[in-house]
C-alpha atoms as a PDB file:
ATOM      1  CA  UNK A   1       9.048  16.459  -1.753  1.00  0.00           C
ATOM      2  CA  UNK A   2       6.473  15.864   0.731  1.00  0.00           C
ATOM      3  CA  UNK A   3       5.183  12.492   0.507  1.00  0.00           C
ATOM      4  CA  UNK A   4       2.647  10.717   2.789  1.00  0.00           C
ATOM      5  CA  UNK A   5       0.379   7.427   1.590  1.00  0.00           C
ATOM      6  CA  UNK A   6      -2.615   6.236   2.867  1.00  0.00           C
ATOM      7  CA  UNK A   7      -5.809   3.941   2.630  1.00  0.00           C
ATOM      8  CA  UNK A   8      -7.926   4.463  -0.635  1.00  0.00           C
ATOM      9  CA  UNK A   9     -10.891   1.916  -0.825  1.00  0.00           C
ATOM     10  CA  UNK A  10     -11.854   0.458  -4.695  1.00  0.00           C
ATOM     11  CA  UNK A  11     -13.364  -2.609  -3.726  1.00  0.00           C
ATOM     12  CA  UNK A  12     -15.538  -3.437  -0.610  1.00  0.00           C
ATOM     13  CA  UNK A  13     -14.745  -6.398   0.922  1.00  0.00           C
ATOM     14  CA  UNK A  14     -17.238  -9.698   0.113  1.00  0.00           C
ATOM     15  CA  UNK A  15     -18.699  -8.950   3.834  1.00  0.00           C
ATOM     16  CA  UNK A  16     -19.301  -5.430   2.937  1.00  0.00           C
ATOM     17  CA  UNK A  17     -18.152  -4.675   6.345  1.00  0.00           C
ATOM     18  CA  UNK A  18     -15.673  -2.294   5.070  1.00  0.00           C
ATOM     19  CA  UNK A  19     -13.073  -0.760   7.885  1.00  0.00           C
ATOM     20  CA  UNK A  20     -10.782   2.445   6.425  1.00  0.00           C
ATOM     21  CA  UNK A  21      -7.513   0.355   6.683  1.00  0.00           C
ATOM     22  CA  UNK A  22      -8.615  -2.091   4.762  1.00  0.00           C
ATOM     23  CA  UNK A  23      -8.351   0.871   1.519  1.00  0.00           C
ATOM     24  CA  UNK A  24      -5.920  -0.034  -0.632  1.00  0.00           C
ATOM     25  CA  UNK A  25      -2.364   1.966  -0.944  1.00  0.00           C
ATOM     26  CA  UNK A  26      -2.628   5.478  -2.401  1.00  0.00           C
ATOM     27  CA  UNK A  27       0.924   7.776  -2.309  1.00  0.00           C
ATOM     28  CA  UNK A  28       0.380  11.802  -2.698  1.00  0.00           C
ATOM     29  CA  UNK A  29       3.156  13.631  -2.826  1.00  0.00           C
ATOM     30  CA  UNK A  30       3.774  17.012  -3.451  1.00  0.00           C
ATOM     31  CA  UNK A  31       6.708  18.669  -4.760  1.00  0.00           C
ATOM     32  CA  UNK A  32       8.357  22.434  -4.985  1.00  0.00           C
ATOM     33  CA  UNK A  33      10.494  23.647  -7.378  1.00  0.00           C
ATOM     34  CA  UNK A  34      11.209  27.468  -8.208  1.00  0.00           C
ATOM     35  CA  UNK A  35       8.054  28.351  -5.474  1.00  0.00           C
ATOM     36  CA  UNK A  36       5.757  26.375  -7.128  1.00  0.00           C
ATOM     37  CA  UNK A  37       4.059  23.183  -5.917  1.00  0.00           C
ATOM     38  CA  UNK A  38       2.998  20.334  -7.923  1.00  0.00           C
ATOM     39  CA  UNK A  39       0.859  17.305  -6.700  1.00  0.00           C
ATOM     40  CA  UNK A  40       0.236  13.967  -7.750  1.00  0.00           C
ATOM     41  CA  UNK A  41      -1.365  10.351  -6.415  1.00  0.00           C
ATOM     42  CA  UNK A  42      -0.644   6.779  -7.288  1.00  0.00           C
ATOM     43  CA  UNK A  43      -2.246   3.979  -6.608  1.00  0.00           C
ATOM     44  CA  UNK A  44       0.185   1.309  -5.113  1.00  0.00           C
ATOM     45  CA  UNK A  45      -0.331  -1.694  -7.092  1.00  0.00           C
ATOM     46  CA  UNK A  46       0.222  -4.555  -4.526  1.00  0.00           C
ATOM     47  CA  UNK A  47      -0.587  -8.060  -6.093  1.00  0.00           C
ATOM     48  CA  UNK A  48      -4.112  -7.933  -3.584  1.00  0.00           C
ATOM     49  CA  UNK A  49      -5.038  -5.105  -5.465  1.00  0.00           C
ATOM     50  CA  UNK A  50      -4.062  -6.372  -9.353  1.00  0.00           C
ATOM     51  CA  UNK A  51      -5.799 -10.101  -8.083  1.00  0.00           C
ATOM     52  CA  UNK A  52      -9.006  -7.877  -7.036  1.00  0.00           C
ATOM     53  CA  UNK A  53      -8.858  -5.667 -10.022  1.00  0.00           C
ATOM     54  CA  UNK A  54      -8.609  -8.956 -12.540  1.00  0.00           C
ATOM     55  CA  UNK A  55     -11.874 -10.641 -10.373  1.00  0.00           C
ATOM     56  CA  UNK A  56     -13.502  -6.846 -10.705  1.00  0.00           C
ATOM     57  CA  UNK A  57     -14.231  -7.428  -6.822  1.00  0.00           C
ATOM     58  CA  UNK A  58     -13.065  -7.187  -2.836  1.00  0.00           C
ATOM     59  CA  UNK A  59     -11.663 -10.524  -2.332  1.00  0.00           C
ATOM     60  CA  UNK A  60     -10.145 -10.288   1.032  1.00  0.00           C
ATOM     61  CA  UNK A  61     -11.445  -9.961   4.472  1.00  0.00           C
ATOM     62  CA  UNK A  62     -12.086  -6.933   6.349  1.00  0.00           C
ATOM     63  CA  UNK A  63     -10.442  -6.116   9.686  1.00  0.00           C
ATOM     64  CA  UNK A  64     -13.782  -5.340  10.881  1.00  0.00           C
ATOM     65  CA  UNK A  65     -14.594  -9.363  10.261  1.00  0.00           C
ATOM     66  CA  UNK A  66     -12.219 -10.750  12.729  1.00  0.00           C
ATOM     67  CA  UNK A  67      -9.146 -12.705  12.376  1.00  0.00           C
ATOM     68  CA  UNK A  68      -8.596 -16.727  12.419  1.00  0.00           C
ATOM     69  CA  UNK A  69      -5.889 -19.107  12.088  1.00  0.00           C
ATOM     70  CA  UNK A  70      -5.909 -18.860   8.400  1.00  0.00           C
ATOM     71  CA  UNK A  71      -5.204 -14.914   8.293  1.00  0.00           C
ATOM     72  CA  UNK A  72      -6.259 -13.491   4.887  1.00  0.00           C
ATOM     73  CA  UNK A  73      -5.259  -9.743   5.541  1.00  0.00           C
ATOM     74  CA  UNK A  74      -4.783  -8.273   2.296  1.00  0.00           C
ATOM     75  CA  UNK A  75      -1.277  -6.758   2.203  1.00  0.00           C
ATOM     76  CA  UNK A  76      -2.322  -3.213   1.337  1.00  0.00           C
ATOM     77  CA  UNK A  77       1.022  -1.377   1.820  1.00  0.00           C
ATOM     78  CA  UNK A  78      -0.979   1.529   3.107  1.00  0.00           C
ATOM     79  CA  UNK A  79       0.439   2.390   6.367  1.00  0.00           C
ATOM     80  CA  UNK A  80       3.906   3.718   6.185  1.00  0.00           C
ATOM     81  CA  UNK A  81       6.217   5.029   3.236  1.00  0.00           C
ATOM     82  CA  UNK A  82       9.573   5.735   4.057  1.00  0.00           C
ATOM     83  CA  UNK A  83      12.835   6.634   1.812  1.00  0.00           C
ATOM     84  CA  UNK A  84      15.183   4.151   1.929  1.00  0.00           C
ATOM     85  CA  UNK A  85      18.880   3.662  -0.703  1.00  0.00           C
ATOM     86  CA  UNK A  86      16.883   5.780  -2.719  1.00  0.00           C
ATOM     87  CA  UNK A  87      13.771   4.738  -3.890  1.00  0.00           C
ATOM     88  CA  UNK A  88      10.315   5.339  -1.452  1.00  0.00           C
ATOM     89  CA  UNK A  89       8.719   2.438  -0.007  1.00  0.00           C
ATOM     90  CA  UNK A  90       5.594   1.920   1.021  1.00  0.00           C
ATOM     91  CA  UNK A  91       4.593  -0.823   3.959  1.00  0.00           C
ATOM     92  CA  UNK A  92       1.489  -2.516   6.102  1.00  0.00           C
ATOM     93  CA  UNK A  93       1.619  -2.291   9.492  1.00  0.00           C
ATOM     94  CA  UNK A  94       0.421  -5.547  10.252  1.00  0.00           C
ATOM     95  CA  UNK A  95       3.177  -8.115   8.273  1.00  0.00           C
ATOM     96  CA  UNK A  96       4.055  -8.484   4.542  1.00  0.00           C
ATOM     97  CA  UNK A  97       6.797  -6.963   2.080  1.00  0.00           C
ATOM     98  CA  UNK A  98       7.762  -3.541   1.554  1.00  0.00           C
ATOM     99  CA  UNK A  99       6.637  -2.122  -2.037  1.00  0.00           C
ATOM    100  CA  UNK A 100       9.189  -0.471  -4.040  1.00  0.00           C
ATOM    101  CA  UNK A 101       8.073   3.110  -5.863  1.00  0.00           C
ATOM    102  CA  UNK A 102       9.674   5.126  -8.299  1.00  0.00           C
ATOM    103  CA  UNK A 103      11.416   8.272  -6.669  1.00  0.00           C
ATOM    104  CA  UNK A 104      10.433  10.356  -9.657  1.00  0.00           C
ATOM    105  CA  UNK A 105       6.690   9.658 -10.775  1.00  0.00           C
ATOM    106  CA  UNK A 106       6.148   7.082  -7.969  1.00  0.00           C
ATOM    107  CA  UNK A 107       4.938   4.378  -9.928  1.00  0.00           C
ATOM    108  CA  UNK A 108       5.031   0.722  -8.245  1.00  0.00           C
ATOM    109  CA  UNK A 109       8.158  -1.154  -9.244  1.00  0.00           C
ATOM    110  CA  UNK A 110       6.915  -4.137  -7.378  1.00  0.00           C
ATOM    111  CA  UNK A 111       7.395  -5.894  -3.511  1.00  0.00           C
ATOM    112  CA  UNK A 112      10.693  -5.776  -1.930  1.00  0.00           C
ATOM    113  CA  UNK A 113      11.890  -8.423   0.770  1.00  0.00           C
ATOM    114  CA  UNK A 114      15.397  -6.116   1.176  1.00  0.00           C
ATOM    115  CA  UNK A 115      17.319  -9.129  -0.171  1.00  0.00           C
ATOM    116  CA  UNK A 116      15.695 -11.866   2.401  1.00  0.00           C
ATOM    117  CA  UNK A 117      16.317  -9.956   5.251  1.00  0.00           C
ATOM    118  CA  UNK A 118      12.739  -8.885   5.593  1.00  0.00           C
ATOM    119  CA  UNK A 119      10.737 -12.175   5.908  1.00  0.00           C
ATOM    120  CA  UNK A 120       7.622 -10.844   7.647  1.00  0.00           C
ATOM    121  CA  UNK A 121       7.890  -7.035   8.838  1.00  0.00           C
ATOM    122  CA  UNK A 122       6.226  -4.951  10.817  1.00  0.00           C
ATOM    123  CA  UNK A 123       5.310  -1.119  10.755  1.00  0.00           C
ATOM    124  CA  UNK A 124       3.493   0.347  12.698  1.00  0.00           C
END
């Protein structure tokens, strides 16, 4: 399997000031068996992205806006995926839980705080 994930924009933010890491999580992967490739994409469905998709618009800032003392990064899990125990994991570079995949069709299983001991990470 090759597997890589990256930013996928659906909703602008509310400045419109959109930067390309502000895209929400998509995973491609691409696997061989009997030399012959198959690909498929999935959305990573962090609870940013279900909030925005239930309002039907960007709710969170954009980096391009600036940061304050009252944060408001949307975790978009879009930076990183790594295999860990298992099961593929995709992360944000800046802070916020890991998001657990499916190994097999990659669906989102849902956040995972590695039993507590990953309060606030950081990948980057």
């Amino acid at each position: 399997v090759y597997i890589r994930n990256g930013h996928n924009p659906i909703f602008q933010p509310p400045s419109g000031r959109y930067h390309w890491f502000d895209g929400d999580s998509m995973v491609h992967a691409t696997t061989f068996k009997d030399g012959k490739a198959e690909y498929r994409n999935r959305m990573v469905l962090t609870s940013g992205l279900l909030r925005e998709m239930e309002a039907g618009k960007g709710l969170y800032p954009s980096l391009r806006d600036g940061f304050d003392a009252e944060g408001g990064l949307k975790n978009n899990s879009g930076t990183d995926v790594v295999l860990h125990n298992g099961e593929f994991k995709t992360m944000f570079s800046r802070c916020g839980q890991p998001y657990r995949l499916d190994a097999t069709d990659f669906h989102t299983i849902g956040p995972d705080d590695f039993s507590g001991a990953w309060p606030n990470g950081v990948s980057a």
